[in-house]
PDB file of N, CA and C in Angstrom:
ATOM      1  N   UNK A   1       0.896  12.707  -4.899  1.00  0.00           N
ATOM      2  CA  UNK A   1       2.035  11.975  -5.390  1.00  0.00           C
ATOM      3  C   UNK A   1       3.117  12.934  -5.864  1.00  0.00           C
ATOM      4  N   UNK A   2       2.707  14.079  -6.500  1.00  0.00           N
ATOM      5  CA  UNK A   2       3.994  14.649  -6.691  1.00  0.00           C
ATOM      6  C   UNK A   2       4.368  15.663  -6.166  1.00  0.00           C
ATOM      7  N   UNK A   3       3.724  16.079  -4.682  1.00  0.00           N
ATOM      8  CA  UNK A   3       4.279  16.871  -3.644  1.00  0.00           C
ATOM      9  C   UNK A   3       5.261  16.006  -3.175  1.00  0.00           C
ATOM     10  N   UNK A   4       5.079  14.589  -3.201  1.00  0.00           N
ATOM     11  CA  UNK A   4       5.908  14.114  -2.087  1.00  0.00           C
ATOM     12  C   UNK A   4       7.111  13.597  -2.701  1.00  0.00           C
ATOM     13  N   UNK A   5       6.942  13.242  -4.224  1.00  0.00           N
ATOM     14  CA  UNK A   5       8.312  13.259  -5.176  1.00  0.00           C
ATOM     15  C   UNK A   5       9.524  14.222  -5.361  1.00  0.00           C
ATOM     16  N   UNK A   6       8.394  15.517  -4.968  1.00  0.00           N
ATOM     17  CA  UNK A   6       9.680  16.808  -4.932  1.00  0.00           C
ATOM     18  C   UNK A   6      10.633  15.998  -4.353  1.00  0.00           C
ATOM     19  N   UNK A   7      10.929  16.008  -3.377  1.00  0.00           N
ATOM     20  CA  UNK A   7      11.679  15.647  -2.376  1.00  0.00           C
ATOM     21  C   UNK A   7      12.597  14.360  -2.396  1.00  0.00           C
ATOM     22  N   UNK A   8      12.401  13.536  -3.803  1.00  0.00           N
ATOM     23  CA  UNK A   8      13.390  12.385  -4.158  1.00  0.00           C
ATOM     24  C   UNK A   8      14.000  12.426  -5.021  1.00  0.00           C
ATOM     25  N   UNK A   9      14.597  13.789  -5.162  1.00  0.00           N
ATOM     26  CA  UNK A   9      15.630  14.219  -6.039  1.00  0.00           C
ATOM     27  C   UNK A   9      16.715  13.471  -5.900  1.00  0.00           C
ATOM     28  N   UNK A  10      17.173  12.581  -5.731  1.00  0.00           N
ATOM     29  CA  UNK A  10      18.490  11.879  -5.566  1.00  0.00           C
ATOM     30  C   UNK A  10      18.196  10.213  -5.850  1.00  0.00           C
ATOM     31  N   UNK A  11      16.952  10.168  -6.028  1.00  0.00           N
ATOM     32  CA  UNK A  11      16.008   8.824  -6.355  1.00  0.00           C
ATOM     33  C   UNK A  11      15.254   8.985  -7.789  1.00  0.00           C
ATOM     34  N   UNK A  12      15.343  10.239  -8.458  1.00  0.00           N
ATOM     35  CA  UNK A  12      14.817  10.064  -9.497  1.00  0.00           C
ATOM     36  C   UNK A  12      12.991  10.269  -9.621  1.00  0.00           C
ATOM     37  N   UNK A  13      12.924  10.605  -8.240  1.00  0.00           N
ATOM     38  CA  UNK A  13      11.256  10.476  -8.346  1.00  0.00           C
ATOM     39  C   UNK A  13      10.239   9.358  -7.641  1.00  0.00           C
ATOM     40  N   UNK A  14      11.298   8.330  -7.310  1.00  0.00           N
ATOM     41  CA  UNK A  14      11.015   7.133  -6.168  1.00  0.00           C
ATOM     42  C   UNK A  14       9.808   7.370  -5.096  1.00  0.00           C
ATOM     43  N   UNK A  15       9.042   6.431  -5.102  1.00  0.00           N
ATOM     44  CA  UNK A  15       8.225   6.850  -3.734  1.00  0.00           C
ATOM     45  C   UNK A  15       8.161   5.616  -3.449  1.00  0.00           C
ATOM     46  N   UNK A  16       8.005   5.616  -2.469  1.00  0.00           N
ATOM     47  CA  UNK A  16       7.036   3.959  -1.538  1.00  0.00           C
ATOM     48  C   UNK A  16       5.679   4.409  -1.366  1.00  0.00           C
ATOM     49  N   UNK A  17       4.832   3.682  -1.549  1.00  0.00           N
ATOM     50  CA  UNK A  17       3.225   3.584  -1.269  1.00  0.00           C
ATOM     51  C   UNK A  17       2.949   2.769  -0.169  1.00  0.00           C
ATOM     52  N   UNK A  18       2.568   2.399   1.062  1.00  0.00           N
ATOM     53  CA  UNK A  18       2.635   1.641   2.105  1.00  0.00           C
ATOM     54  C   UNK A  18       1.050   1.823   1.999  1.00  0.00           C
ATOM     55  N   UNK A  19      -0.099   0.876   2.079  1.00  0.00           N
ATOM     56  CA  UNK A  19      -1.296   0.392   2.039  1.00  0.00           C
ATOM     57  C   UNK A  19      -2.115  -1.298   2.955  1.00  0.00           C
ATOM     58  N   UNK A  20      -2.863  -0.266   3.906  1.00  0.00           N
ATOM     59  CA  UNK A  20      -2.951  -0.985   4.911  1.00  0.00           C
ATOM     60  C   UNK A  20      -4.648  -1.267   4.373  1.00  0.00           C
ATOM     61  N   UNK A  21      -5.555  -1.840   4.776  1.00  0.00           N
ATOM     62  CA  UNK A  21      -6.961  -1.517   4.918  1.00  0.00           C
ATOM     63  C   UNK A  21      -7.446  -0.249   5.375  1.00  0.00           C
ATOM     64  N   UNK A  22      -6.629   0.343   6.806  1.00  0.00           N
ATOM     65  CA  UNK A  22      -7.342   1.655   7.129  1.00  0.00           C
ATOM     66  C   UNK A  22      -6.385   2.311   6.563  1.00  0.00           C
ATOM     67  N   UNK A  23      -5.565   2.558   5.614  1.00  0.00           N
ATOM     68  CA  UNK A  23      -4.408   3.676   6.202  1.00  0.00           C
ATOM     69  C   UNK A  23      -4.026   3.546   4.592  1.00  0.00           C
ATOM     70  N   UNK A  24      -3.617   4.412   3.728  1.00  0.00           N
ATOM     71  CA  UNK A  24      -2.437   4.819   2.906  1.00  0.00           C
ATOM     72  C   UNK A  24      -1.591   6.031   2.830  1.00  0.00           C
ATOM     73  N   UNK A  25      -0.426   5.780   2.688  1.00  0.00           N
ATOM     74  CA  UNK A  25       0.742   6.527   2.986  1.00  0.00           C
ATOM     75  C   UNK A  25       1.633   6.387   1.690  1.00  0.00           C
ATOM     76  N   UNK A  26       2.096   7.657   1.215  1.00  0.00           N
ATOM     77  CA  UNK A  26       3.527   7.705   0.152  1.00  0.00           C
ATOM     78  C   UNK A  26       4.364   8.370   1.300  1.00  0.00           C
ATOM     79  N   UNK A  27       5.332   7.972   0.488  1.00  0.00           N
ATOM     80  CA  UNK A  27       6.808   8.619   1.183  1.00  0.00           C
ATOM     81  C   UNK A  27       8.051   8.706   0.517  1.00  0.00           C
ATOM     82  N   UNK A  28       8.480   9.765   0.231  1.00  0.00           N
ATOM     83  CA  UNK A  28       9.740   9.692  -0.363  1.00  0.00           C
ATOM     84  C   UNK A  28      11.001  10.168   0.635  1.00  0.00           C
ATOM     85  N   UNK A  29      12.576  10.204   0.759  1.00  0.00           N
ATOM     86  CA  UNK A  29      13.331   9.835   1.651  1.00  0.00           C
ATOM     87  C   UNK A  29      14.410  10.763   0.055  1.00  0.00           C
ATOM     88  N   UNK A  30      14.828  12.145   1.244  1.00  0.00           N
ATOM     89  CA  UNK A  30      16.459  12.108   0.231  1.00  0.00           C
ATOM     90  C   UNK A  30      17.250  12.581   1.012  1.00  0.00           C
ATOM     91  N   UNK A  31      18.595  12.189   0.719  1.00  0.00           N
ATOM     92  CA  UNK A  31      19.524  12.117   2.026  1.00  0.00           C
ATOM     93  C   UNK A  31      20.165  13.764   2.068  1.00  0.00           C
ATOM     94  N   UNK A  32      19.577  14.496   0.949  1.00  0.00           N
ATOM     95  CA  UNK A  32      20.510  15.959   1.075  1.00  0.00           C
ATOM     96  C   UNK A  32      19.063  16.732   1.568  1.00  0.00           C
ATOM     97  N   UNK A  33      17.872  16.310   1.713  1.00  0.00           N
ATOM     98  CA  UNK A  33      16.688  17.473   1.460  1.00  0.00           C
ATOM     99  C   UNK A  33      15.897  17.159   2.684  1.00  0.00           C
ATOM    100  N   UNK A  34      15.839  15.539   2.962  1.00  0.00           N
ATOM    101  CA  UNK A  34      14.915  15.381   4.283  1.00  0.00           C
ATOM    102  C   UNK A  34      13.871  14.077   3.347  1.00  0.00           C
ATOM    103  N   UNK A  35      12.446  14.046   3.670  1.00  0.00           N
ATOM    104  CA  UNK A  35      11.621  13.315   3.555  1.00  0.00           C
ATOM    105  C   UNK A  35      10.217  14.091   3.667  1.00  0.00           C
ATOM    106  N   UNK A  36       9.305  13.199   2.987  1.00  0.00           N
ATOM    107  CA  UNK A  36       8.064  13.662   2.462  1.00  0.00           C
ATOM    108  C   UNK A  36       7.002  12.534   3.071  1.00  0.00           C
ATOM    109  N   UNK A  37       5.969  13.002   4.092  1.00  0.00           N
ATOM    110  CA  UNK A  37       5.012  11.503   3.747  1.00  0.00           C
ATOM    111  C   UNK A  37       3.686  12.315   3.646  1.00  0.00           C
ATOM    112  N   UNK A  38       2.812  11.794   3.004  1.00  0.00           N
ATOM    113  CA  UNK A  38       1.250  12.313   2.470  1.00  0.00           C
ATOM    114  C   UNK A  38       0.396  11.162   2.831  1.00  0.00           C
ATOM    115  N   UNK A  39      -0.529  11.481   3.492  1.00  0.00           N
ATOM    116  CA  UNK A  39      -1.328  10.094   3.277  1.00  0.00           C
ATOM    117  C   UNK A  39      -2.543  10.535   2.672  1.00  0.00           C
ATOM    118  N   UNK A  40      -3.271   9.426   2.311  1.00  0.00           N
ATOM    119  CA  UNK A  40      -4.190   9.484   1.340  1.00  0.00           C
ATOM    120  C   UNK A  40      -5.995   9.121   2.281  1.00  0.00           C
ATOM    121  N   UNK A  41      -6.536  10.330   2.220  1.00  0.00           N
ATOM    122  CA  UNK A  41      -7.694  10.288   2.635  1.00  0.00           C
ATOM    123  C   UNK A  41      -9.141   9.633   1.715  1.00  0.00           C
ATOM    124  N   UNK A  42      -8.626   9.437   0.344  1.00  0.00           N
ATOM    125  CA  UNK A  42      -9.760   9.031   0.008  1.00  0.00           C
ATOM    126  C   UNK A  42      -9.387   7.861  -1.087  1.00  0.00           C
ATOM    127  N   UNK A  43      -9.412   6.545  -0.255  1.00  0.00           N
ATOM    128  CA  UNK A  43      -8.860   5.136  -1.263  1.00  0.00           C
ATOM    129  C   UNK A  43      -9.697   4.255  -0.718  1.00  0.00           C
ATOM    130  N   UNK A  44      -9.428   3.169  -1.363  1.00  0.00           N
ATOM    131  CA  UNK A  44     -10.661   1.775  -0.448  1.00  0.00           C
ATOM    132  C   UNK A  44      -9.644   0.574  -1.109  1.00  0.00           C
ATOM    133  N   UNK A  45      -9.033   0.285  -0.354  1.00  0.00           N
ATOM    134  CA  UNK A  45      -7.880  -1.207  -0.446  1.00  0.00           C
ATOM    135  C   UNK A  45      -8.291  -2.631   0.198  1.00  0.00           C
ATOM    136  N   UNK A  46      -8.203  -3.770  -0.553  1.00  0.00           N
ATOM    137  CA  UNK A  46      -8.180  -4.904   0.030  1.00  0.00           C
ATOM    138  C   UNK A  46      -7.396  -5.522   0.166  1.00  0.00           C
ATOM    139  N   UNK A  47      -6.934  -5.923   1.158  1.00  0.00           N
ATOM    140  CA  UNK A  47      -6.009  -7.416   1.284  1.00  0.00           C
ATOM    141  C   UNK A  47      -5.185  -6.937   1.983  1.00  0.00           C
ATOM    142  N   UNK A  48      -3.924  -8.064   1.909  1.00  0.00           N
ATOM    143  CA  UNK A  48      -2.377  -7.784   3.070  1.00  0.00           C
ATOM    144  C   UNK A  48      -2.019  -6.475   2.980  1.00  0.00           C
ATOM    145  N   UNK A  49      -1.189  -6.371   4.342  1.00  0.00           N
ATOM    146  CA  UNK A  49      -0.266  -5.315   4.058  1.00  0.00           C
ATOM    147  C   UNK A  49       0.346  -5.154   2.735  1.00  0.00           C
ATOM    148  N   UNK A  50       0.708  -3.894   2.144  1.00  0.00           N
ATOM    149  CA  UNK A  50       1.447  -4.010   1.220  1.00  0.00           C
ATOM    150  C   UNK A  50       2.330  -2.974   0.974  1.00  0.00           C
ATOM    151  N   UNK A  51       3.855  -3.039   0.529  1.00  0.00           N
ATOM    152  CA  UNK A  51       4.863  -2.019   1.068  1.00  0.00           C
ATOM    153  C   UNK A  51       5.323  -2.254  -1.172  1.00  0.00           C
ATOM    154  N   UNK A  52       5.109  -1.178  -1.413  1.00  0.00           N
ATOM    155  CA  UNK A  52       5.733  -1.009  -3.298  1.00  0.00           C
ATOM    156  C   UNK A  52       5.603   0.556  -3.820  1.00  0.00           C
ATOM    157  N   UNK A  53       7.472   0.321  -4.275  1.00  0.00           N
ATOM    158  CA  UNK A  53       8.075   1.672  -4.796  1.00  0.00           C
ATOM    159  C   UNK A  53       8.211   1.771  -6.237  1.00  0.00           C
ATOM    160  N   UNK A  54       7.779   3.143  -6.894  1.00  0.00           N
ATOM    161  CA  UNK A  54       7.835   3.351  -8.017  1.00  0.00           C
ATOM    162  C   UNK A  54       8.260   4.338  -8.667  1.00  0.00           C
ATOM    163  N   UNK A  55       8.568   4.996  -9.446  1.00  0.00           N
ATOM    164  CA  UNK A  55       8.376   6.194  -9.607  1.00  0.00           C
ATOM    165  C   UNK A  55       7.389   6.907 -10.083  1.00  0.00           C
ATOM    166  N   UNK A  56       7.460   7.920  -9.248  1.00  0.00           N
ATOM    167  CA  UNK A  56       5.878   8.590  -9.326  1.00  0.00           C
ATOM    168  C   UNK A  56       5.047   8.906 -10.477  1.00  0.00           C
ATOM    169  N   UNK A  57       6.489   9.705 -11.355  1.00  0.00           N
ATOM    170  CA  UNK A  57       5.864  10.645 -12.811  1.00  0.00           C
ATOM    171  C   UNK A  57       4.932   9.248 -13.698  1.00  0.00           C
ATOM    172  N   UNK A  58       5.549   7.800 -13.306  1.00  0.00           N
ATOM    173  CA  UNK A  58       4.800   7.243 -14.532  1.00  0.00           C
ATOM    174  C   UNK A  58       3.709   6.730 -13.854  1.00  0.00           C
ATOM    175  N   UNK A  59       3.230   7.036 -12.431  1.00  0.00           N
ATOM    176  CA  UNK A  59       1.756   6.460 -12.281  1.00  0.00           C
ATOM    177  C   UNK A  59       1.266   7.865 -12.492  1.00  0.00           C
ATOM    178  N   UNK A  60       1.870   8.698 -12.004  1.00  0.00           N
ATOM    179  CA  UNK A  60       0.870  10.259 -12.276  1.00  0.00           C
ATOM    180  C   UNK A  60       0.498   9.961 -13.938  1.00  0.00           C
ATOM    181  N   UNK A  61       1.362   9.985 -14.419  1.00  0.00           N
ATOM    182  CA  UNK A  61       1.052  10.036 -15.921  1.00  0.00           C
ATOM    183  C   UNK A  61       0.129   9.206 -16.694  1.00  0.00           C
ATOM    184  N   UNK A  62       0.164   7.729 -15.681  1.00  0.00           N
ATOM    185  CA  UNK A  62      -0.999   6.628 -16.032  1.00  0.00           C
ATOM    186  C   UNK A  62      -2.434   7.315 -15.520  1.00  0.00           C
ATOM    187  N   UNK A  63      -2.359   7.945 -14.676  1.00  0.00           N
ATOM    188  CA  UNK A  63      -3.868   8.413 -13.715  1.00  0.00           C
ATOM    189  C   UNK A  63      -4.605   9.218 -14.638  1.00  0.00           C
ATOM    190  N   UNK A  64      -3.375  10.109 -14.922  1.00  0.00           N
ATOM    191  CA  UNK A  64      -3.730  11.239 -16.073  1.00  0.00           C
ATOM    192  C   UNK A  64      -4.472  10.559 -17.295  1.00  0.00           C
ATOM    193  N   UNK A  65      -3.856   9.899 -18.033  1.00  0.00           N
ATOM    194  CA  UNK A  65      -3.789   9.238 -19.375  1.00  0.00           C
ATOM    195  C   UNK A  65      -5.356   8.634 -19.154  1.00  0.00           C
ATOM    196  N   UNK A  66      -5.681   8.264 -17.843  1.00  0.00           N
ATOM    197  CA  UNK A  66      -7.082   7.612 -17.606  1.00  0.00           C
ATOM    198  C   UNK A  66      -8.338   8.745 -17.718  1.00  0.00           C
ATOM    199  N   UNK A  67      -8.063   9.850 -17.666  1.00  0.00           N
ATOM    200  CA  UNK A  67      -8.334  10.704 -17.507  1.00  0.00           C
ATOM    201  C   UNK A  67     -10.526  10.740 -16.770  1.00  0.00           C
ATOM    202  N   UNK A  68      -9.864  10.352 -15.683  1.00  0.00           N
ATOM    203  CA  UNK A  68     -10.685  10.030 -14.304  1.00  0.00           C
ATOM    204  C   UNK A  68     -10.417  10.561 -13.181  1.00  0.00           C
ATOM    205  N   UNK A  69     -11.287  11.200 -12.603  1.00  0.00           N
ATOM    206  CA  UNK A  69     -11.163  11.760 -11.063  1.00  0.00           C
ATOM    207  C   UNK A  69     -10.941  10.338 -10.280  1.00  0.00           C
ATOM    208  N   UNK A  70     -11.214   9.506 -10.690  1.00  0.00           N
ATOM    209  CA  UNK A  70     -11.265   7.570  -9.928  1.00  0.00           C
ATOM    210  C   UNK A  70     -10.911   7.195 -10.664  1.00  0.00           C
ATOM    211  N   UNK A  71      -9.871   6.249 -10.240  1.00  0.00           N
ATOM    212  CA  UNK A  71      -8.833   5.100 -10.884  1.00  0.00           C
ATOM    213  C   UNK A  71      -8.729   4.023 -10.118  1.00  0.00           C
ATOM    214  N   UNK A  72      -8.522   2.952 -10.606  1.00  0.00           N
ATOM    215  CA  UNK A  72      -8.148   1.436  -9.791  1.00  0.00           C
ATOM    216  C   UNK A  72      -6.810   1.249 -10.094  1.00  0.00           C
ATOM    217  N   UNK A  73      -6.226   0.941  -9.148  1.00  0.00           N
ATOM    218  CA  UNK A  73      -4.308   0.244  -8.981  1.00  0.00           C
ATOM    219  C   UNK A  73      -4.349  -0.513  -8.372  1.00  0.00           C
ATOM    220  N   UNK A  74      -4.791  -2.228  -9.464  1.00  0.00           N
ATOM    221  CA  UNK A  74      -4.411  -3.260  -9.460  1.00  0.00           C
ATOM    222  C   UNK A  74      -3.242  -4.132  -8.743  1.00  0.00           C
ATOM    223  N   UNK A  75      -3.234  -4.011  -7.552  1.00  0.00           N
ATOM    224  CA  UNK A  75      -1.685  -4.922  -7.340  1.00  0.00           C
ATOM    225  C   UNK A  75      -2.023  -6.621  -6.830  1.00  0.00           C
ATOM    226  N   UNK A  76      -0.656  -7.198  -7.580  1.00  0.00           N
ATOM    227  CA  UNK A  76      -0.786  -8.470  -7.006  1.00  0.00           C
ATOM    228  C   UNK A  76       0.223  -9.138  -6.263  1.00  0.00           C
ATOM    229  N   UNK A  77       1.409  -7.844  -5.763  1.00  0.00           N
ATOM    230  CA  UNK A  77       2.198  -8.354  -4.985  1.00  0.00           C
ATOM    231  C   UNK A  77       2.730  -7.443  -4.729  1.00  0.00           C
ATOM    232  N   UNK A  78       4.016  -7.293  -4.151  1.00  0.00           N
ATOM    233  CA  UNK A  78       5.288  -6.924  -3.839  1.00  0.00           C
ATOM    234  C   UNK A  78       6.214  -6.622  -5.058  1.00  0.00           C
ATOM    235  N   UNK A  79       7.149  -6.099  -5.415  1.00  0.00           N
ATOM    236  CA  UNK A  79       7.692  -6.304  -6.756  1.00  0.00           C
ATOM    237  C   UNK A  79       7.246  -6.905  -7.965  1.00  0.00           C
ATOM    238  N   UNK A  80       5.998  -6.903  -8.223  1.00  0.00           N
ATOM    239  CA  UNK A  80       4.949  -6.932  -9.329  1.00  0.00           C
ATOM    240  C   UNK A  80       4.760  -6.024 -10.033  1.00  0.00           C
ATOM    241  N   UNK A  81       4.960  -6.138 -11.530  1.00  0.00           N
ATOM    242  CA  UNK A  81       3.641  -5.099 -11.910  1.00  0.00           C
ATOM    243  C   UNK A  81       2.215  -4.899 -11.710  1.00  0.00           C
ATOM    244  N   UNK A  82       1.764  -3.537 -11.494  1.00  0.00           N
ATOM    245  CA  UNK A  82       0.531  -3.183 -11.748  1.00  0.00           C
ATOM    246  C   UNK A  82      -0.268  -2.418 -12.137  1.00  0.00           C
ATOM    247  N   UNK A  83      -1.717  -2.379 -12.380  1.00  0.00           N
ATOM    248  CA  UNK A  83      -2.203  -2.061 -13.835  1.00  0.00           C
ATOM    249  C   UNK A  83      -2.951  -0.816 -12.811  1.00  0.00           C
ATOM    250  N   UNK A  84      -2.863   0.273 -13.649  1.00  0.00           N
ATOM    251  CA  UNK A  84      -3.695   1.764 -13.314  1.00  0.00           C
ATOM    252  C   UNK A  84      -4.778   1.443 -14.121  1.00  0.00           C
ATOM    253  N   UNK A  85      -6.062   1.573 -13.879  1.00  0.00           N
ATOM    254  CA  UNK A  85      -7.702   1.323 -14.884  1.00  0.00           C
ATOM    255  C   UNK A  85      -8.611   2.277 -14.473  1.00  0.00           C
ATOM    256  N   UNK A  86      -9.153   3.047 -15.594  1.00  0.00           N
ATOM    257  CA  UNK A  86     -10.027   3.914 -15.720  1.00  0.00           C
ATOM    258  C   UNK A  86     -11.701   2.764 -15.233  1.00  0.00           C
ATOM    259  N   UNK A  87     -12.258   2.444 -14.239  1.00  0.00           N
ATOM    260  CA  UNK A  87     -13.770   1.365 -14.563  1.00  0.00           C
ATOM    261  C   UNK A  87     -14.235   1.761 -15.116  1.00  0.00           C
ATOM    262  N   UNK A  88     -14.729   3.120 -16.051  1.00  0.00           N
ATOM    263  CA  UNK A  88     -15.579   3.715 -16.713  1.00  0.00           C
ATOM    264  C   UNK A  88     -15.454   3.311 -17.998  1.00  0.00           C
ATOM    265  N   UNK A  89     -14.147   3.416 -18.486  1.00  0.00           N
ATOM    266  CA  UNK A  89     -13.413   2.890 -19.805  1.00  0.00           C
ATOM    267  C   UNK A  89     -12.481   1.921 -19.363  1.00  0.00           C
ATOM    268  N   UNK A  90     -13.007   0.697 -20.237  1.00  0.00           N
ATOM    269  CA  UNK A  90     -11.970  -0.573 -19.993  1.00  0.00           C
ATOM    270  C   UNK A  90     -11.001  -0.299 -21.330  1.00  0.00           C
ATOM    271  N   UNK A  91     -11.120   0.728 -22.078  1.00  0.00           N
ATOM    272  CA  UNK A  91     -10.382   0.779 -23.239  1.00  0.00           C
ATOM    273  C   UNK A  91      -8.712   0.960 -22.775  1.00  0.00           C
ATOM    274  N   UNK A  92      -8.438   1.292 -21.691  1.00  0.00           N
ATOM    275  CA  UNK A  92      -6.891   1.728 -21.420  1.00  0.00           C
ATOM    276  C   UNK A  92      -6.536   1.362 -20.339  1.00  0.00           C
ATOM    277  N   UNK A  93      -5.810   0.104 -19.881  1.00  0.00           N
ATOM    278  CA  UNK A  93      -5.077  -0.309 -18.964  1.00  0.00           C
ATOM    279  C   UNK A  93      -3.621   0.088 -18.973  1.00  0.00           C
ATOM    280  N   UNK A  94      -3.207   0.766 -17.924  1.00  0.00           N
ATOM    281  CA  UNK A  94      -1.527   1.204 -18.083  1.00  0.00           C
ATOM    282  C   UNK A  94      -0.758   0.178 -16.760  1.00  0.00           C
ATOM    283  N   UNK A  95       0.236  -0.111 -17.350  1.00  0.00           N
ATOM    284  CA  UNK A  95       0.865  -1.067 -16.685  1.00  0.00           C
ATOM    285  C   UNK A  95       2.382  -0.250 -16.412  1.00  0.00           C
ATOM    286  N   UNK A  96       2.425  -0.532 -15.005  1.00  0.00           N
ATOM    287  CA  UNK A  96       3.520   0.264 -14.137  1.00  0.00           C
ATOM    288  C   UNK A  96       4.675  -1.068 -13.453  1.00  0.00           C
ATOM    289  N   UNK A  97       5.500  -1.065 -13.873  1.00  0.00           N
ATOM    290  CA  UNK A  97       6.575  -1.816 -13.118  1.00  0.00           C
ATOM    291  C   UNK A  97       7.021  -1.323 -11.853  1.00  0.00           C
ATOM    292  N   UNK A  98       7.340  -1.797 -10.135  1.00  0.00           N
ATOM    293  CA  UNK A  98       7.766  -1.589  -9.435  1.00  0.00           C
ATOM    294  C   UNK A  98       9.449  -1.286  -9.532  1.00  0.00           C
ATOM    295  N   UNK A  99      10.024  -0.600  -8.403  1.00  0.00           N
ATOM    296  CA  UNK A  99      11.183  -0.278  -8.380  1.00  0.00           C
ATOM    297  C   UNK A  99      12.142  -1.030  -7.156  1.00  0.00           C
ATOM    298  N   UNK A 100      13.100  -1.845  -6.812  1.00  0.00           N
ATOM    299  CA  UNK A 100      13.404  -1.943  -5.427  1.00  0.00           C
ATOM    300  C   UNK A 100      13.832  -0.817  -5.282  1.00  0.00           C
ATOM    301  N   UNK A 101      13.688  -0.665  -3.806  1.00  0.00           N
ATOM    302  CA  UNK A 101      14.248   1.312  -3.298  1.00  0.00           C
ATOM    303  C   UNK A 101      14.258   0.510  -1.565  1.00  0.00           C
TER     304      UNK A 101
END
C-alpha cells in the first residue's frame, strides 16, 4: 500500500483497491509522475466485484494500530465505510471512510 501511494502525490495518498474473488489490485494514478499498480498475493475475498478509494496512510495506520501480520477489511459496499479488525483481538475495530477519486 504505500509503494503504490508514493506515486499519488497530487491525490494526497489516494488509492483504489479493485477486489475480485481471484484477483486484488491497488492503484494509484498521478498526472505529473505516471501510475502505480501492486497486486496482492496473499488475501481471501468474498462477494461482488468491488472497486473503493481511500487514502492509504489511514488504512496503513489502521493495520498497524491492529498490530497483526492478518487483518480483516470489512466492506459493505461501494462508498461505505469500512472496518480494519485484528480476529485475534476484538478489542479494536478501526473504521475507514471511502474517498470518491
Amino acid at each position: 500500500m504505500e509503494r503504490v501511494s508514493l506515486l499519488s502525490a497530487d491525490h494526497d495518498g489516494v488509492i483504489k483497491l479493485i477486489l475480485d474473488e481471484d484477483e486484488a489490485e491497488m492503484i494509484s494514478r498521478s498526472s505529473l509522475v505516471g501510475s502505480a499498480n501492486e497486486k496482492l498475493s496473499m488475501f481471501k475475498f468474498s462477494g461482488d466485484h468491488l472497486e473503493i478509494s481511500f487514502r492509504a496512510s489511514f488504512v496503513a495506520d489502521a493495520i498497524r494500530a491492529n498490530k497483526s501480520e492478518d487483518v480483516t477489511i470489512a466492506f459493505i459496499g461501494e462508498m461505505k465505510p469500512f472496518v480494519v479488525r485484528n480476529d485475534k483481538d476484538d478489542s479494536i475495530d478501526m473504521l475507514v471512510t471511502p474517498l470518491r477519486a
